[in-house]
Protein backbone atom coordinates (compact mmCIF):
# COMPACT_ATOMS: atom_id res chain seq x y z
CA UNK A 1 0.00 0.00 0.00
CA UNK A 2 1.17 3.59 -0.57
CA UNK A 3 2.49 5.86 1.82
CA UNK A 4 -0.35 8.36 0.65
CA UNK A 5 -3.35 5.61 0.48
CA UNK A 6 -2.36 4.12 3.64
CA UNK A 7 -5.15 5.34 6.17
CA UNK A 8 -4.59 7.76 9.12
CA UNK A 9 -6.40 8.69 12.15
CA UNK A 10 -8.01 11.97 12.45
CA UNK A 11 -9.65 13.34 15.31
CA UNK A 12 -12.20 16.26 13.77
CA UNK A 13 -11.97 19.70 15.49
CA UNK A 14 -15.23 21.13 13.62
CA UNK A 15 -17.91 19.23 11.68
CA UNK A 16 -17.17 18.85 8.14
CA UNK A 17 -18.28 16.92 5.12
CA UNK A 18 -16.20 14.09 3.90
CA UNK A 19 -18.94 12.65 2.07
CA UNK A 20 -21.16 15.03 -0.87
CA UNK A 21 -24.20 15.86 1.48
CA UNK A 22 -22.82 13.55 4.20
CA UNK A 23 -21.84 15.76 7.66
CA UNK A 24 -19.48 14.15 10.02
CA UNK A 25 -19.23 15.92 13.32
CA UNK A 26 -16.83 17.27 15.36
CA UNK A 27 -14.80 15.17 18.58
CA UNK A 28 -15.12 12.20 15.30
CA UNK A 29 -12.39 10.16 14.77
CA UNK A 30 -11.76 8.71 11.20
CA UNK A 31 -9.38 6.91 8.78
CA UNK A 32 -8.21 9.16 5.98
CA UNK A 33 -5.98 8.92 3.32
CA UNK A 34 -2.80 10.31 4.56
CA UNK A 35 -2.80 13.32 2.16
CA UNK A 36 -6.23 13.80 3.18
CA UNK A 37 -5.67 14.12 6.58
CA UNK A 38 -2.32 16.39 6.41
CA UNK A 39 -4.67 18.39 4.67
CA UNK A 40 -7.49 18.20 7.53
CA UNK A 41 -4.76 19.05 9.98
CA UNK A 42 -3.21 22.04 8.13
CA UNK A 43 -6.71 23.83 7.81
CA UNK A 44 -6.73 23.28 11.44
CA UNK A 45 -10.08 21.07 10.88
CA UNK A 46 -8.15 17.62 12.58
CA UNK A 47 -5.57 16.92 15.09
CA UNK A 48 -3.88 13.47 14.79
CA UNK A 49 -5.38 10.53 16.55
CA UNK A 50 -2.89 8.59 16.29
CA UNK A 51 -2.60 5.17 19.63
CA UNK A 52 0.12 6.04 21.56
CA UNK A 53 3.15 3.24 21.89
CA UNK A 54 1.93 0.01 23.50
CA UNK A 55 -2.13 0.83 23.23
């Protein structure tokens, strides 16, 4: 799998639409692409959600 494909956890800050007409709220936390969610992050919409070591 891709570095960029490979899917990354998110943690949403404020609602926002991944989906056409689909709302996901905020406090969510989803698997994005990776680009997708350095995106997320950089708008400041996401903070990583990543398990810390040894969960």
């Amino acid at each position: 799998m891709s570095e960029t494909k490979k899917p990354a956890p998110v943690r949403l800050i404020y609602d926002v639409w991944l989906k056409e007409g689909e709302r996901t709220p905020a406090g969510t936390v989803v698997s994005v692409g990776l680009v997708e969610a350095k995106a997320l992050i950089a708008a400041g919409k996401a903070e990583r959600a990543d398990p810390l070591p040894g969960e």
